[in-house]
Protein backbone atom coordinates (compact mmCIF):
# COMPACT_ATOMS: atom_id res chain seq x y z
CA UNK A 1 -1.40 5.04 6.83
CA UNK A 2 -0.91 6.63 3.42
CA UNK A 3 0.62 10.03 4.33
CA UNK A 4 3.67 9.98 6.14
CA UNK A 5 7.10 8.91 5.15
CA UNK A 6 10.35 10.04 4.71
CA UNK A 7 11.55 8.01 1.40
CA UNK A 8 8.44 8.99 -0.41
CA UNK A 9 7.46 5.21 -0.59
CA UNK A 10 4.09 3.31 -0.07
CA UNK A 11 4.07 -0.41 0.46
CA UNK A 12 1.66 -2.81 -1.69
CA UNK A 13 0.83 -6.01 0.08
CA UNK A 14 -1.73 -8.56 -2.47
CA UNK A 15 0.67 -9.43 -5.59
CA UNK A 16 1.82 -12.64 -3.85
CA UNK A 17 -1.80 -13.91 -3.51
CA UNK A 18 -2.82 -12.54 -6.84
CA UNK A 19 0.43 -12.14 -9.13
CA UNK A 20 -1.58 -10.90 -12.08
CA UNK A 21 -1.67 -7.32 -10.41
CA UNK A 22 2.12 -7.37 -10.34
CA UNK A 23 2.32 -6.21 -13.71
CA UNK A 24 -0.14 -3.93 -13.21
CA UNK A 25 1.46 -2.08 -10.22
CA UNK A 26 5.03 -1.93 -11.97
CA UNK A 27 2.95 -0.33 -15.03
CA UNK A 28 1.58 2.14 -12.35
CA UNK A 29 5.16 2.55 -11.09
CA UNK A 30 6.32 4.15 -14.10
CA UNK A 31 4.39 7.29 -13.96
CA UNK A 32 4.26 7.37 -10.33
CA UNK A 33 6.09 10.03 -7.96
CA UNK A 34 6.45 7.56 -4.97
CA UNK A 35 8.15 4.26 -5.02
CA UNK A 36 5.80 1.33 -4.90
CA UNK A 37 7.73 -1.43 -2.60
CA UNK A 38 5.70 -4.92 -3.28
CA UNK A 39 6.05 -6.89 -0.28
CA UNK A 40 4.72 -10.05 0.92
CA UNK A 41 2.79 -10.66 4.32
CA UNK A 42 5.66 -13.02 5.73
CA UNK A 43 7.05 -10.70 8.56
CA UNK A 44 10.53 -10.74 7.34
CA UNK A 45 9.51 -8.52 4.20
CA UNK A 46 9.67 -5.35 6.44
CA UNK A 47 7.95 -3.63 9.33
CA UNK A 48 4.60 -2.90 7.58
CA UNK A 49 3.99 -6.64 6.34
CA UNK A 50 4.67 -7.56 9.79
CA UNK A 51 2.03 -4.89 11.18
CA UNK A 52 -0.35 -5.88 8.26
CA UNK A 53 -0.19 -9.54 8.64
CA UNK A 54 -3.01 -11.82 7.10
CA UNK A 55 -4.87 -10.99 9.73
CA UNK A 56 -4.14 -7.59 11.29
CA UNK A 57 -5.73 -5.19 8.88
CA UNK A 58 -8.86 -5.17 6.45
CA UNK A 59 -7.43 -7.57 3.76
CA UNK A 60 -7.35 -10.61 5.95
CA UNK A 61 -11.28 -10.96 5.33
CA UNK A 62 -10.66 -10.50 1.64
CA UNK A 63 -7.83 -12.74 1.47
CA UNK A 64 -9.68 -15.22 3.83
CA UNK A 65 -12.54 -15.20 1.39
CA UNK A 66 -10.30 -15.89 -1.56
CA UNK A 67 -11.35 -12.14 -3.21
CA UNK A 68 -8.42 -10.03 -4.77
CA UNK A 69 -6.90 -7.41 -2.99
CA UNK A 70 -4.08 -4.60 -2.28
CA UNK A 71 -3.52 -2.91 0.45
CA UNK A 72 -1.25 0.06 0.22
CA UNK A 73 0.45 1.67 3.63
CA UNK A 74 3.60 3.22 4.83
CA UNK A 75 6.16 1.65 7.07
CA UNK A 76 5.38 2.21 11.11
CA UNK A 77 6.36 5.60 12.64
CA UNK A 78 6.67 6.59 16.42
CA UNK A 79 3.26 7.69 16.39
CA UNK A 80 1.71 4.90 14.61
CA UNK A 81 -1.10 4.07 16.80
CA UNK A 82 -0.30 6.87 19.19
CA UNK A 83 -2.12 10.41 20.30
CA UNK A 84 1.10 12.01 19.05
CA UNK A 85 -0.26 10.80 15.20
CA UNK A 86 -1.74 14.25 14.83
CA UNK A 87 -2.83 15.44 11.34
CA UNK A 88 0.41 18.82 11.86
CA UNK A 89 2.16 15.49 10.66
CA UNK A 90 0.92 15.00 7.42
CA UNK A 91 3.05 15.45 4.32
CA UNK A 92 0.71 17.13 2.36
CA UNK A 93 3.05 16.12 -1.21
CA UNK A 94 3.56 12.50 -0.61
CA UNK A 95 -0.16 12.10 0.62
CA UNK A 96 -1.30 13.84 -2.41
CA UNK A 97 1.39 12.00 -4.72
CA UNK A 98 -0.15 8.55 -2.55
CA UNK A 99 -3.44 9.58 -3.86
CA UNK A 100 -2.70 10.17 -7.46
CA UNK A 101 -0.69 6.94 -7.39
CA UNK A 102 -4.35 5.16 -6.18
CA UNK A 103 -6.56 6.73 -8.40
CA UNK A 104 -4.09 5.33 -11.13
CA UNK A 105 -3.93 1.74 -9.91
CA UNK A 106 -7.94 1.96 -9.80
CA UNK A 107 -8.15 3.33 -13.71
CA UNK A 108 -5.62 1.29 -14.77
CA UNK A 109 -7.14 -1.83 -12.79
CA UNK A 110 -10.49 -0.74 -14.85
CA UNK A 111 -9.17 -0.48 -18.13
CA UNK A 112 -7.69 -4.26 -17.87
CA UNK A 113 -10.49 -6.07 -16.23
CA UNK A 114 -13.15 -7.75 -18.53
């Protein structure tokens, strides 16, 4: 879910549970190529909270368990979930500008934890 859309933007759900990473991701932001969009997991921030509500993806046992987390996704497609999501459909530029993005949030995550 971190390699396909058309805006060039990535979804972050975890800064209303932990608002301390906020920061963090907006400092990310600023030398990222794709456009972090913090949303919320009430189902009226957008298709992709809805899909990855508290309990519909990994971060519901983290969030359950009261451990920080982000989880980072695209919106839904028309193959999302579907044969048809076949890996011809990859953008090979946002998925690598995704990944750079990551690897950033981890180092700079690093860097600020005691």
């Amino acid at each position: 879910m971190v390699s396909r859309n058309e805006r060039h933007e990535i979804f972050a759900v975890g800064t209303s549970q932990e608002p301390w990473l906020k920061p963090i991701l907006q400092d990310v932001q600023r030398r990222s190529a794709v456009t972090i969009r913090l949303v919320t997991i009430a189902r009226s921030a957008g298709a992709t909270a809805a899909r990855t509500g508290p309990d519909l993806s990994d971060q519901g046992a983290f969030r359950d368990a009261r451990v920080p987390f982000l989880y980072f996704g695209v919106e839904d497609h028309a193959d999302y979930h579907q044969p048809t999501d076949t890996a011809d459909k990859i953008d090979l530029r946002f998925f690598g500008d995704v990944a750079d993005m990551i690897i950033d949030t981890l180092v700079t995550l690093d860097a600020r934890l005691p």
